[in-house]
PDB file of N, CA and C in Angstrom:
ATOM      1  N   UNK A   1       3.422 -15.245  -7.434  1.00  0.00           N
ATOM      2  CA  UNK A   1       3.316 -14.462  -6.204  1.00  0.00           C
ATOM      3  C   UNK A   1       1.846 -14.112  -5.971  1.00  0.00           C
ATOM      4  N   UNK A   2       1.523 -14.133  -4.935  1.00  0.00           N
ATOM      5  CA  UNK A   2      -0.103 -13.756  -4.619  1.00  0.00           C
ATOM      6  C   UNK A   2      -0.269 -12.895  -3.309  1.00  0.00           C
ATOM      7  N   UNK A   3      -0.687 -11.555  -3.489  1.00  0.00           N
ATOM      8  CA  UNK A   3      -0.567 -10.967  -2.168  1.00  0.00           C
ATOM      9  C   UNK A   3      -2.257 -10.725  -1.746  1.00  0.00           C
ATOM     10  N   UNK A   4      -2.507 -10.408  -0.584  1.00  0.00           N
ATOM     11  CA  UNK A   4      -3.021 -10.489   0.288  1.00  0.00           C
ATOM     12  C   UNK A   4      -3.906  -9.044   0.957  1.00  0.00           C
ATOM     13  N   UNK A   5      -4.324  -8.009   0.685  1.00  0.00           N
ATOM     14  CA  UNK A   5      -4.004  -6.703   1.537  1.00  0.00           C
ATOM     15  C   UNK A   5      -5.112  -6.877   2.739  1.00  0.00           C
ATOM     16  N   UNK A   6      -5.154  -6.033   3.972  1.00  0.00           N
ATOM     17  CA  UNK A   6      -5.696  -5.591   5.062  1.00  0.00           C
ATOM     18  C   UNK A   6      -5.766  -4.813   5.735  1.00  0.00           C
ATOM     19  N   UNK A   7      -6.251  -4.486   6.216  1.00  0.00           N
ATOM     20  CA  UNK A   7      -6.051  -3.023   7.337  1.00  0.00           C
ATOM     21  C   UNK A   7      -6.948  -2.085   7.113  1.00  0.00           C
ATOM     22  N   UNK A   8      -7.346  -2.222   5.953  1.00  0.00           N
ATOM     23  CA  UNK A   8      -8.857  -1.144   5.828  1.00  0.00           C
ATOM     24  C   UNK A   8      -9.957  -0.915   6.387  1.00  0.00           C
ATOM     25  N   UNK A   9     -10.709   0.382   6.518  1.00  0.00           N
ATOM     26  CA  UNK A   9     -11.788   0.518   7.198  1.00  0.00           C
ATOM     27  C   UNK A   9     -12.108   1.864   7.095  1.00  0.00           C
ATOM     28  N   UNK A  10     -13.137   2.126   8.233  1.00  0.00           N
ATOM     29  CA  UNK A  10     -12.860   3.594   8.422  1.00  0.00           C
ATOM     30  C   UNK A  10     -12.780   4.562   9.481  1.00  0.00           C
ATOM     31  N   UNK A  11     -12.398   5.556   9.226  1.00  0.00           N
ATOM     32  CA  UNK A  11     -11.323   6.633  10.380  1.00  0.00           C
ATOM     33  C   UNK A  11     -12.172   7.959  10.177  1.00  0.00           C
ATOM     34  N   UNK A  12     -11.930   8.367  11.414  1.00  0.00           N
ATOM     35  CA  UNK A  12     -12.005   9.953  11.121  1.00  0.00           C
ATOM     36  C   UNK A  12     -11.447  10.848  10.628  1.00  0.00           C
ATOM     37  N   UNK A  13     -11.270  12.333  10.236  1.00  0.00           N
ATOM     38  CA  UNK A  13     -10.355  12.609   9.843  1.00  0.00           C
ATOM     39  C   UNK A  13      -9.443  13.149  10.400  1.00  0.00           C
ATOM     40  N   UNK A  14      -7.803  13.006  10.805  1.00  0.00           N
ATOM     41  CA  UNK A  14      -6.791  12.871  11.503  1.00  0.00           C
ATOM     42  C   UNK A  14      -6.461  11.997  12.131  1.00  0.00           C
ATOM     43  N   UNK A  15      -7.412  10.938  11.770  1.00  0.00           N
ATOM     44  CA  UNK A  15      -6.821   9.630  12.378  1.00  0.00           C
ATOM     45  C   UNK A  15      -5.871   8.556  11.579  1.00  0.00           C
ATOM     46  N   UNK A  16      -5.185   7.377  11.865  1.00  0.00           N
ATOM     47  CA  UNK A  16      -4.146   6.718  11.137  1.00  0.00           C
ATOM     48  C   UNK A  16      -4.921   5.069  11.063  1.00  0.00           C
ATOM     49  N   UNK A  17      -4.070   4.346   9.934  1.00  0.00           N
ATOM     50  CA  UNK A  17      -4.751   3.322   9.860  1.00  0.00           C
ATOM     51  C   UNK A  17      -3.143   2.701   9.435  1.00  0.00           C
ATOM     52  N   UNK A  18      -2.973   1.374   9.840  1.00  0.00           N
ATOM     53  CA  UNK A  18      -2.082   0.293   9.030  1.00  0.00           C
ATOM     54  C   UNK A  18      -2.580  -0.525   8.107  1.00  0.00           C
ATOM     55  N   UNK A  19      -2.318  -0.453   6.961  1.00  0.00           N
ATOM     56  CA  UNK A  19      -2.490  -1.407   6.076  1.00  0.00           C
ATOM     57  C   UNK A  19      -1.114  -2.467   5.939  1.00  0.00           C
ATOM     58  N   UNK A  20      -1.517  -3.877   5.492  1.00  0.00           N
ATOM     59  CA  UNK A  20      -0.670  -5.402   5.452  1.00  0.00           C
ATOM     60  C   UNK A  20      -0.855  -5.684   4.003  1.00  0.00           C
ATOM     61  N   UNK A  21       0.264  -6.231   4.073  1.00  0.00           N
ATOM     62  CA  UNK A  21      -0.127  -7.105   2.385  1.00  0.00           C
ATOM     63  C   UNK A  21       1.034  -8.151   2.305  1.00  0.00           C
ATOM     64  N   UNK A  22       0.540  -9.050   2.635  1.00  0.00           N
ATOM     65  CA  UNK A  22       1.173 -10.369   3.100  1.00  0.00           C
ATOM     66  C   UNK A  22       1.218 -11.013   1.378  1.00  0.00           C
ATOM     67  N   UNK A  23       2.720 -11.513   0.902  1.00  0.00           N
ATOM     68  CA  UNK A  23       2.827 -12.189   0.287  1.00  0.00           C
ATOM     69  C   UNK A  23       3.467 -13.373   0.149  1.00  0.00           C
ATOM     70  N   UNK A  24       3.069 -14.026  -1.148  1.00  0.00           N
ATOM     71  CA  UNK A  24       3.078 -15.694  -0.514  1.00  0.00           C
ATOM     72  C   UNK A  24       3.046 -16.033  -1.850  1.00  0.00           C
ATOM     73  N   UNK A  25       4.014 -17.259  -2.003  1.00  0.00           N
ATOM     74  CA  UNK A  25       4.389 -18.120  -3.406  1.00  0.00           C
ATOM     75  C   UNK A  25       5.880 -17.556  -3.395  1.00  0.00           C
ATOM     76  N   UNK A  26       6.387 -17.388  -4.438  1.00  0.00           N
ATOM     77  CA  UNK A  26       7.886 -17.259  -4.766  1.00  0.00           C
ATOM     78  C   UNK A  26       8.134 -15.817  -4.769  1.00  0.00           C
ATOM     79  N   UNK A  27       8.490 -15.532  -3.384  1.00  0.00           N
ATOM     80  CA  UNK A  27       8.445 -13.983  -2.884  1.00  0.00           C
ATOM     81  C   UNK A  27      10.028 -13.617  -2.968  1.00  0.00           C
ATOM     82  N   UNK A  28      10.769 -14.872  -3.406  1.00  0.00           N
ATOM     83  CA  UNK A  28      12.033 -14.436  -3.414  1.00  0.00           C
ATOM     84  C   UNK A  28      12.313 -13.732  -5.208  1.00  0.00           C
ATOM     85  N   UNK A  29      11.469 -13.654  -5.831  1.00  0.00           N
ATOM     86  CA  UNK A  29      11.342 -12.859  -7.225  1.00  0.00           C
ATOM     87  C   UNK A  29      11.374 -11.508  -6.650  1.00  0.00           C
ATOM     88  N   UNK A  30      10.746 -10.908  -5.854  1.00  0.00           N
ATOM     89  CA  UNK A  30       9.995  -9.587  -5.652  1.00  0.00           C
ATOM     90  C   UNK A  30      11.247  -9.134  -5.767  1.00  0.00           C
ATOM     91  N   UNK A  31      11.245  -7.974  -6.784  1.00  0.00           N
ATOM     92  CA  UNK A  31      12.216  -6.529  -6.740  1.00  0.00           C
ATOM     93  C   UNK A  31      11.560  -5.405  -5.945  1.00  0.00           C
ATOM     94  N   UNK A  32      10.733  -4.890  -5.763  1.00  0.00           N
ATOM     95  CA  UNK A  32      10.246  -4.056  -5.167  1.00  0.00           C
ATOM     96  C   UNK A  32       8.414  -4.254  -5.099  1.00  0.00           C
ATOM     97  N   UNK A  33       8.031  -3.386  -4.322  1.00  0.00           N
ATOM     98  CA  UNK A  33       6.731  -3.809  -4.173  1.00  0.00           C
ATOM     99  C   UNK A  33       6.216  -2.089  -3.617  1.00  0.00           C
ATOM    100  N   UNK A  34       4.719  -1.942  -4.092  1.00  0.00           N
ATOM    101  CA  UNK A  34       4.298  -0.592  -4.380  1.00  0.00           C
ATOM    102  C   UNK A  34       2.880  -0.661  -3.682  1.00  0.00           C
ATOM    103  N   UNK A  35       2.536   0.517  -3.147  1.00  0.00           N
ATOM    104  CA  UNK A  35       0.951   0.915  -2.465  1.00  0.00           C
ATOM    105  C   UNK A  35      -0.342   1.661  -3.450  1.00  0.00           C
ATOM    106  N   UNK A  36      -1.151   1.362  -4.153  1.00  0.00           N
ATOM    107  CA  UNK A  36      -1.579   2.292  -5.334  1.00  0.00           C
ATOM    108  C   UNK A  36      -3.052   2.500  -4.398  1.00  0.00           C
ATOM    109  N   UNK A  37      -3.433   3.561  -4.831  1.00  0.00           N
ATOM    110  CA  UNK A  37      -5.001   4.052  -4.788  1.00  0.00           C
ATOM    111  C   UNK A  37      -5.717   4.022  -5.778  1.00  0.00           C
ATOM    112  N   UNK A  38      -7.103   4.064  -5.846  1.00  0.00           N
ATOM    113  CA  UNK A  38      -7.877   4.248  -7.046  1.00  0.00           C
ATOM    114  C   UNK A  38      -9.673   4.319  -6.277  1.00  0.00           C
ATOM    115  N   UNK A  39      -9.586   5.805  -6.828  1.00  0.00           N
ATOM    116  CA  UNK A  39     -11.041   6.074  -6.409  1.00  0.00           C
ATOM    117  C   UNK A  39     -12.221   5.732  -7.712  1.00  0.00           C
ATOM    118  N   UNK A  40     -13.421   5.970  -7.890  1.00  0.00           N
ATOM    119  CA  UNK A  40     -14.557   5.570  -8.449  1.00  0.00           C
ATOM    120  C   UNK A  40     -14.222   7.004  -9.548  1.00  0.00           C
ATOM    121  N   UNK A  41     -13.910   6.330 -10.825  1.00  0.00           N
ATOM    122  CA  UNK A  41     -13.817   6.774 -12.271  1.00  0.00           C
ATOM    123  C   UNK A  41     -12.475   7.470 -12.448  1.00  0.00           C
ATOM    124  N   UNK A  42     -11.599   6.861 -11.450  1.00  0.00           N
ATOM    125  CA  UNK A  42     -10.088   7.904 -11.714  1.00  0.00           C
ATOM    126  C   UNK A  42      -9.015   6.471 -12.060  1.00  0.00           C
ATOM    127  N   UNK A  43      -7.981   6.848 -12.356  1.00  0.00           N
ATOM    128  CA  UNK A  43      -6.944   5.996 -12.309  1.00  0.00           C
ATOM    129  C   UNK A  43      -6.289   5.748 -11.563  1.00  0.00           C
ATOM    130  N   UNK A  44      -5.620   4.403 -11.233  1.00  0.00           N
ATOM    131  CA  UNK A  44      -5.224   3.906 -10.037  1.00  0.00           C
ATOM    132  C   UNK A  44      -3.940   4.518  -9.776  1.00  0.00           C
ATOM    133  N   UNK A  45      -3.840   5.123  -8.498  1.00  0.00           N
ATOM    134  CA  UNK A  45      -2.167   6.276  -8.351  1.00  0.00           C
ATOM    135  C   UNK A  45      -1.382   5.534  -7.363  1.00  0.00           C
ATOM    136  N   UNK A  46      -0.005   5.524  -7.775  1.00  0.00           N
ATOM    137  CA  UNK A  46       0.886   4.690  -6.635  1.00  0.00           C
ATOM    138  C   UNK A  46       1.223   6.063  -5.928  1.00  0.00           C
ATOM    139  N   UNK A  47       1.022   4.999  -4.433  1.00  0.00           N
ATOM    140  CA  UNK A  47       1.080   5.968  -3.066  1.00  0.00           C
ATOM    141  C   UNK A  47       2.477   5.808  -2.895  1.00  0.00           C
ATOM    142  N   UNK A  48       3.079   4.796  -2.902  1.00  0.00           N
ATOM    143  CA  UNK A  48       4.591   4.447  -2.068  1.00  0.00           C
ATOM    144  C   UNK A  48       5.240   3.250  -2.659  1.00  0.00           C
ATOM    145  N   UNK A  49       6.481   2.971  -2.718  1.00  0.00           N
ATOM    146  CA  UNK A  49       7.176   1.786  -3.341  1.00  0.00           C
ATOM    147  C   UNK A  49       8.332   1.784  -1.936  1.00  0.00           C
ATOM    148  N   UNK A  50       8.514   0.504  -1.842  1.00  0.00           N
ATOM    149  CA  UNK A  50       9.614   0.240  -1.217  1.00  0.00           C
ATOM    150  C   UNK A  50      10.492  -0.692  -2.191  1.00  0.00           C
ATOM    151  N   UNK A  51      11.304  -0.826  -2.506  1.00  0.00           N
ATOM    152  CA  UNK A  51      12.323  -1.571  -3.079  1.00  0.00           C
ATOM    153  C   UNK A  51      13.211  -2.448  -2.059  1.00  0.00           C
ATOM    154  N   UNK A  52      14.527  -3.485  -3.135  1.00  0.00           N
ATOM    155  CA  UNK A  52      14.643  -4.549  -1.656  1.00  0.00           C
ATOM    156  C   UNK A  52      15.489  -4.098  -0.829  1.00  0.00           C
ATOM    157  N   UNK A  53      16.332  -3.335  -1.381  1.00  0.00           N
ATOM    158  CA  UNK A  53      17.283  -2.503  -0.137  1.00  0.00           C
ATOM    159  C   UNK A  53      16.868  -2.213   0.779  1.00  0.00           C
ATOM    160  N   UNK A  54      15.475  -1.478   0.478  1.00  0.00           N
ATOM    161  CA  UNK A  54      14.491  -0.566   2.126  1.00  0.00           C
ATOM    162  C   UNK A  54      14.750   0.873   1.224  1.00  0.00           C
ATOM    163  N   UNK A  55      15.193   0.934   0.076  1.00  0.00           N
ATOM    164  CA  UNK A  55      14.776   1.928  -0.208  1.00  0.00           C
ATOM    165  C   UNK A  55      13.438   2.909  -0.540  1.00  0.00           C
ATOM    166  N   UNK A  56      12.825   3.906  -0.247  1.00  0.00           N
ATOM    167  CA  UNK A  56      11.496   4.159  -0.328  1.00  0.00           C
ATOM    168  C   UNK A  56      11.168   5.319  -1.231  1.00  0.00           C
ATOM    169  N   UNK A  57      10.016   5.246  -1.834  1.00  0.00           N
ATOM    170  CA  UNK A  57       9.413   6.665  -2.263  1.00  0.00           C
ATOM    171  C   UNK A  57       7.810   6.666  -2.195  1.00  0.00           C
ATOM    172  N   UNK A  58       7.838   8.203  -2.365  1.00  0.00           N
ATOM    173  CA  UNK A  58       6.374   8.657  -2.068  1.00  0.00           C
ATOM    174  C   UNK A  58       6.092   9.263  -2.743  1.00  0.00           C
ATOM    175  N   UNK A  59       4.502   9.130  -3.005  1.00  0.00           N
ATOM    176  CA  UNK A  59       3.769  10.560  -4.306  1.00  0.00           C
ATOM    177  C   UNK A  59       3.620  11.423  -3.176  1.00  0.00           C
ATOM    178  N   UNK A  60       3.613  12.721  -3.910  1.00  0.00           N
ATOM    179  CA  UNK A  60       3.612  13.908  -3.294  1.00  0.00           C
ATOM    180  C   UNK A  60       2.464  14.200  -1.923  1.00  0.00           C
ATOM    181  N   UNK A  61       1.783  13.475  -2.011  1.00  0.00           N
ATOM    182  CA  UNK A  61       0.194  13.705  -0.811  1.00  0.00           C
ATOM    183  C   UNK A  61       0.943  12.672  -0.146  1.00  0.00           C
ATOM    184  N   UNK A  62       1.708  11.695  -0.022  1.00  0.00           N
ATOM    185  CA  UNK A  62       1.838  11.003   1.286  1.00  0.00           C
ATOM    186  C   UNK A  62       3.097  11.609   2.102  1.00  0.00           C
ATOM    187  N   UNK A  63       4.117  12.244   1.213  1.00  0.00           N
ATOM    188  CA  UNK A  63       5.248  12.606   1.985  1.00  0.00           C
ATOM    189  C   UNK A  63       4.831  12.776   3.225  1.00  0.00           C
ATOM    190  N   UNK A  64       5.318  12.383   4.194  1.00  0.00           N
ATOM    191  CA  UNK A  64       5.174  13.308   5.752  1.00  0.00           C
ATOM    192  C   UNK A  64       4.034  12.673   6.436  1.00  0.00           C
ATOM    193  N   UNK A  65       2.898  11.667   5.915  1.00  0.00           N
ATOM    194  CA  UNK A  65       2.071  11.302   6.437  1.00  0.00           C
ATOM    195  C   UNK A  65       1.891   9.958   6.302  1.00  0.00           C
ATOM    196  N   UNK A  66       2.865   9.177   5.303  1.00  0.00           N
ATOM    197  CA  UNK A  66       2.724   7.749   5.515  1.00  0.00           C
ATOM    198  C   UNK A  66       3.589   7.345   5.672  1.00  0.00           C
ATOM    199  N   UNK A  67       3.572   6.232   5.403  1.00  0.00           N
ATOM    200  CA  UNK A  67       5.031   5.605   5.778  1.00  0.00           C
ATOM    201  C   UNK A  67       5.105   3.857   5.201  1.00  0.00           C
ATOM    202  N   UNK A  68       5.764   3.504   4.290  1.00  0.00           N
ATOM    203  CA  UNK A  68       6.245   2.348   3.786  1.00  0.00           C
ATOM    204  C   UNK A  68       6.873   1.224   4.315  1.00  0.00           C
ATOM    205  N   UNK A  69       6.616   0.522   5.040  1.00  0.00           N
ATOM    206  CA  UNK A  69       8.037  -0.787   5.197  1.00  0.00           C
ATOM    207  C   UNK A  69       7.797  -2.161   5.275  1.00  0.00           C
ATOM    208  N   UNK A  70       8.609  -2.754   5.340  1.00  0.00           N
ATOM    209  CA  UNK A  70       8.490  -4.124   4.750  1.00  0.00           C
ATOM    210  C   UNK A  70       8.915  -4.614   5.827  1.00  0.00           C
ATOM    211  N   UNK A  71       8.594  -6.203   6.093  1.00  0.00           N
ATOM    212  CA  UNK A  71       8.928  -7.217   6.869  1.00  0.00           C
ATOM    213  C   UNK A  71       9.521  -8.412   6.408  1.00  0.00           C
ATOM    214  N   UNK A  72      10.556  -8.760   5.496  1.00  0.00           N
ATOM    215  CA  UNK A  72      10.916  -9.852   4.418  1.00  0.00           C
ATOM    216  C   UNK A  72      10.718 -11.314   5.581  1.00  0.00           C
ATOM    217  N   UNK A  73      11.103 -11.252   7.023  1.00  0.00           N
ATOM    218  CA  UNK A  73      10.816 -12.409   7.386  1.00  0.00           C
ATOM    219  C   UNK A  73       9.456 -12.684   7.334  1.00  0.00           C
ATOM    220  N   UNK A  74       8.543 -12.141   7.340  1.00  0.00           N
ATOM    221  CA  UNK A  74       6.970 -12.547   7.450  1.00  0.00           C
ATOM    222  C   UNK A  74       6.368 -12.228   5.957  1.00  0.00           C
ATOM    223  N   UNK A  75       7.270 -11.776   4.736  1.00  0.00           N
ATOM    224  CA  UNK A  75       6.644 -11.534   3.796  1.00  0.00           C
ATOM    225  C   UNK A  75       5.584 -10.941   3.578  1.00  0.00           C
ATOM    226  N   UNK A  76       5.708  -9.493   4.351  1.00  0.00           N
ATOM    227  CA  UNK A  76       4.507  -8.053   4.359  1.00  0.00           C
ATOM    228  C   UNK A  76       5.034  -7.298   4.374  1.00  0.00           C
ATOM    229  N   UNK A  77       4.387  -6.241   3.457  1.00  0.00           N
ATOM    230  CA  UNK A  77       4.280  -4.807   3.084  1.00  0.00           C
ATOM    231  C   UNK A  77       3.537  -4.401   4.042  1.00  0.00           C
ATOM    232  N   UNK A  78       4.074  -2.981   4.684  1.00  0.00           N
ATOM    233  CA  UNK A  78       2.820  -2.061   5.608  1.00  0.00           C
ATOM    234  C   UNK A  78       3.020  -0.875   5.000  1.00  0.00           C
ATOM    235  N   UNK A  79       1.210  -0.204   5.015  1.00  0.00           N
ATOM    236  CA  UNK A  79       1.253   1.201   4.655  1.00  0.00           C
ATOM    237  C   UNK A  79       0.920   2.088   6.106  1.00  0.00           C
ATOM    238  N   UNK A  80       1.894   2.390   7.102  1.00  0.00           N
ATOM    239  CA  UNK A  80       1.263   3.183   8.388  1.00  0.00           C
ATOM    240  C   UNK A  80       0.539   4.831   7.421  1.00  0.00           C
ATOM    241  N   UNK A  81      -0.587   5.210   7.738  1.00  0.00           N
ATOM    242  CA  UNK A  81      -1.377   6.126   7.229  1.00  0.00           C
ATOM    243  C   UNK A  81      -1.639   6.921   8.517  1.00  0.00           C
ATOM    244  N   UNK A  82      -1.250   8.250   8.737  1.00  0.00           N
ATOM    245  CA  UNK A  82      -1.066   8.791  10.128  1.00  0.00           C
ATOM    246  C   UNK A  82      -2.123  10.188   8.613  1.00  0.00           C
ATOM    247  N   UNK A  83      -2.538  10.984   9.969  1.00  0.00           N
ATOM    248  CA  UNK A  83      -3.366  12.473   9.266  1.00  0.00           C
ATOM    249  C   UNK A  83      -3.920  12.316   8.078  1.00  0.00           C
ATOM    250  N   UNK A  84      -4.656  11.269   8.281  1.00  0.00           N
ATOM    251  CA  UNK A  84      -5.510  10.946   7.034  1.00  0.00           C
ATOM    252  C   UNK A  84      -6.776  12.071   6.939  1.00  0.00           C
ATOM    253  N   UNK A  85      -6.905  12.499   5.543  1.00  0.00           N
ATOM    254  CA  UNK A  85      -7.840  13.314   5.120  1.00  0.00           C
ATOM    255  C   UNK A  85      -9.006  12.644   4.459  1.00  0.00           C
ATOM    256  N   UNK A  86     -10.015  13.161   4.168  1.00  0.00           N
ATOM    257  CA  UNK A  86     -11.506  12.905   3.518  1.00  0.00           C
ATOM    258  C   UNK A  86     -11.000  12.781   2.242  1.00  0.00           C
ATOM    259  N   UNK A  87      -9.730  13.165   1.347  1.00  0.00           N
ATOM    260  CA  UNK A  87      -9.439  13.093   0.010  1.00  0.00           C
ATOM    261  C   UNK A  87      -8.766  12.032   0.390  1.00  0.00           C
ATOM    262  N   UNK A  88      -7.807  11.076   1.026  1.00  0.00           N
ATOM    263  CA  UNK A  88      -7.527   9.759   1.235  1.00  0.00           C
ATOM    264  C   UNK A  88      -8.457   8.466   1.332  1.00  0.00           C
ATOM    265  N   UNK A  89      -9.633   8.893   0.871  1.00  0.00           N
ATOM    266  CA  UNK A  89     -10.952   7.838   0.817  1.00  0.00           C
ATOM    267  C   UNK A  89     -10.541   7.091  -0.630  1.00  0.00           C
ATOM    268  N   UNK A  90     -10.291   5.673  -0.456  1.00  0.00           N
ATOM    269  CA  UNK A  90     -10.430   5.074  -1.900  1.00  0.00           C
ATOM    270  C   UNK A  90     -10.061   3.794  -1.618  1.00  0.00           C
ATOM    271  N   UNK A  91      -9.785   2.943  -2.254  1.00  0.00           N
ATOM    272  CA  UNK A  91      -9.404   1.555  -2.443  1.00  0.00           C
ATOM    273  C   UNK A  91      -7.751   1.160  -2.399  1.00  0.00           C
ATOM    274  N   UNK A  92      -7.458   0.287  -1.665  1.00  0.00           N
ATOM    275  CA  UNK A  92      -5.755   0.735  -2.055  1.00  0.00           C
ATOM    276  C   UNK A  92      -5.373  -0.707  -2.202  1.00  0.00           C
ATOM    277  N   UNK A  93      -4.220  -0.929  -2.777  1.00  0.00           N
ATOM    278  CA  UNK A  93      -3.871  -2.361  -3.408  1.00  0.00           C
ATOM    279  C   UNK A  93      -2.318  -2.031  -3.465  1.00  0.00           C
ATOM    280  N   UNK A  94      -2.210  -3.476  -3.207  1.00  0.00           N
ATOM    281  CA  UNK A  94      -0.453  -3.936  -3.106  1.00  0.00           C
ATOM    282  C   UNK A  94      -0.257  -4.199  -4.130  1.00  0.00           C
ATOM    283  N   UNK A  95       0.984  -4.430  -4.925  1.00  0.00           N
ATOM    284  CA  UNK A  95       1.552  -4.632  -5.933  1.00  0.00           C
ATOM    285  C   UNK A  95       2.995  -5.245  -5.739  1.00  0.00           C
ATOM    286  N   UNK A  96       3.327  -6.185  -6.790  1.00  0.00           N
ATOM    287  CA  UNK A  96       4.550  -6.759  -6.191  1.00  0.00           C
ATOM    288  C   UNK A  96       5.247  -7.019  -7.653  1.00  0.00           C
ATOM    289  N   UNK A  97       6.627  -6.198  -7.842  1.00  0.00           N
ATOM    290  CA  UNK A  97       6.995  -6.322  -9.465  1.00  0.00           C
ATOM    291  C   UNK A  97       7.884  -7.452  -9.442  1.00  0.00           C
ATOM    292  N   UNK A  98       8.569  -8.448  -9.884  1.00  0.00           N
ATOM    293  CA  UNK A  98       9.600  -9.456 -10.215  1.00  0.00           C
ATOM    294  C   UNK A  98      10.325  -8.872 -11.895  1.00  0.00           C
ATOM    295  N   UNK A  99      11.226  -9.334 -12.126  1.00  0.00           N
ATOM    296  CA  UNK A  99      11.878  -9.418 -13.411  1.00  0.00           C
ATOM    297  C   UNK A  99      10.854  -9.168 -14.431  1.00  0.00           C
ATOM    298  N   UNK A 100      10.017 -10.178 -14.632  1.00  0.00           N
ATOM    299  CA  UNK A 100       9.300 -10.167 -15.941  1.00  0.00           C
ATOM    300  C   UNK A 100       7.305  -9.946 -15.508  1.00  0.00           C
ATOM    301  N   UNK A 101       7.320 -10.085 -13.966  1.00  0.00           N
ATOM    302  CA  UNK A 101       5.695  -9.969 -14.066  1.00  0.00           C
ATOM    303  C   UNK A 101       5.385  -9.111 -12.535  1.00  0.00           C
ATOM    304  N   UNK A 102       4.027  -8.501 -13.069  1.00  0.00           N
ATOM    305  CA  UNK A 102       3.409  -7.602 -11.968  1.00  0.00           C
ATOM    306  C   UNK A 102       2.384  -8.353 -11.505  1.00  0.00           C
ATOM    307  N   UNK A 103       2.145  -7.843 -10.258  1.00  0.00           N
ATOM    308  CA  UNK A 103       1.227  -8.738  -9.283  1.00  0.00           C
ATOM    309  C   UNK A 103       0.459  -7.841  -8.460  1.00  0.00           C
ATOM    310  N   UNK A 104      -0.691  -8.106  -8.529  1.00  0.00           N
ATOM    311  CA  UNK A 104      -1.623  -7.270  -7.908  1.00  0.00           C
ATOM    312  C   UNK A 104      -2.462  -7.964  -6.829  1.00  0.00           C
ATOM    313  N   UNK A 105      -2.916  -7.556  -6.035  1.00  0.00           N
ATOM    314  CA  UNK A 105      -3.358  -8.011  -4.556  1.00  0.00           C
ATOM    315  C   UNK A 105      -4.917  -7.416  -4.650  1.00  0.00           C
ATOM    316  N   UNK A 106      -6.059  -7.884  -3.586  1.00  0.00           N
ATOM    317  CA  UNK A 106      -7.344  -7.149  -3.640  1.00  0.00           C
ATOM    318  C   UNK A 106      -7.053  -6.307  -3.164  1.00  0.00           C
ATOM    319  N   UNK A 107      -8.008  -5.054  -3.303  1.00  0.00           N
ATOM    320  CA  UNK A 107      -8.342  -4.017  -2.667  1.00  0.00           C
ATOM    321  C   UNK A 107      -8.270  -3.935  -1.182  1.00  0.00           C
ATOM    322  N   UNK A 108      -8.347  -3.286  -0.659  1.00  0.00           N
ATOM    323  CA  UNK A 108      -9.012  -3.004   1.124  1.00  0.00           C
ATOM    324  C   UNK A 108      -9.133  -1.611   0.989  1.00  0.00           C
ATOM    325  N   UNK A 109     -10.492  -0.806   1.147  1.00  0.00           N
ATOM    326  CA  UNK A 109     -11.323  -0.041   1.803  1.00  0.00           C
ATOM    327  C   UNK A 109     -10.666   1.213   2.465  1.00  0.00           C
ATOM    328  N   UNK A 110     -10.255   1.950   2.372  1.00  0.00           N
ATOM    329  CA  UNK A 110     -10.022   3.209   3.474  1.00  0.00           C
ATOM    330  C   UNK A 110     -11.230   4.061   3.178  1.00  0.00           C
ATOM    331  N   UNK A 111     -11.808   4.508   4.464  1.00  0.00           N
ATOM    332  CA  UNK A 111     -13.216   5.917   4.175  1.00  0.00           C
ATOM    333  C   UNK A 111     -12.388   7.043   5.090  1.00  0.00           C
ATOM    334  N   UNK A 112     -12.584   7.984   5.379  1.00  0.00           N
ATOM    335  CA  UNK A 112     -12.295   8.998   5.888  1.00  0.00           C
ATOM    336  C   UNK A 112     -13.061   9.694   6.001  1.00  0.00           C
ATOM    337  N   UNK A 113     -14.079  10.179   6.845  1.00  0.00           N
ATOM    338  CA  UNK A 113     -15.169  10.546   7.655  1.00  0.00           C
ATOM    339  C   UNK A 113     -14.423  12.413   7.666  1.00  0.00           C
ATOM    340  N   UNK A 114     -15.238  13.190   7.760  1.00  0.00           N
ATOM    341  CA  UNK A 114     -15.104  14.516   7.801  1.00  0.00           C
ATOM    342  C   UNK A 114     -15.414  14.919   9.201  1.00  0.00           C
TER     343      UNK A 114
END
């Protein structure tokens, strides 16, 4: 599996951004697939998982302000990012789990301007 991410850049603060993460190769493995952050000297934190049902979860800072969902015909993950704050500045990466292996996608960029 090899994913893809996009949508990064930067916003002001209260503004929203979509992030993509298009995957591709044998996407019919994917059990669920996850949104992580990771700023400069911290550890990388999962923002959101969607699983294949459409079931969803969130770490506690996105409840209420993001939003998870998937597109299985086009094989993408979206992260909609609505009331983004100056502490939402970091790197964010797709992830895609199967049975036996994890899959990680590049980075894309979110800044959040004060």
């Amino acid at each position: 599996v090899q994913l893809q991410a996009s949508g990064g850049g930067l916003v002001q603060a209260g503004g929203s951004l979509r992030l993509s993460c298009a995957a591709s190769g044998s996407t019919f493995r994917i059990i669920f697939m996850r949104w992580y952050r990771q700023t400069p000297g911290n550890q990388r934190e999962e923002v959101a998982r969607i699983l294949d049902d459409g079931t969803t979860y969130y770490a506690d800072f996105a409840k209420g302000r993001f939003t998870v969902s998937r597109d299985k015909a086009k094989n993408t993950m979206y992260l909609q990012m609505n009331g983004l704050i100056p502490e939402d500045t970091a790197v964010y990466y797709c992830n895609a789990r199967t049975r036996n292996d994890n899959f990680w996608g590049q980075g894309t960029q979110v800044t959040v301007s004060s």
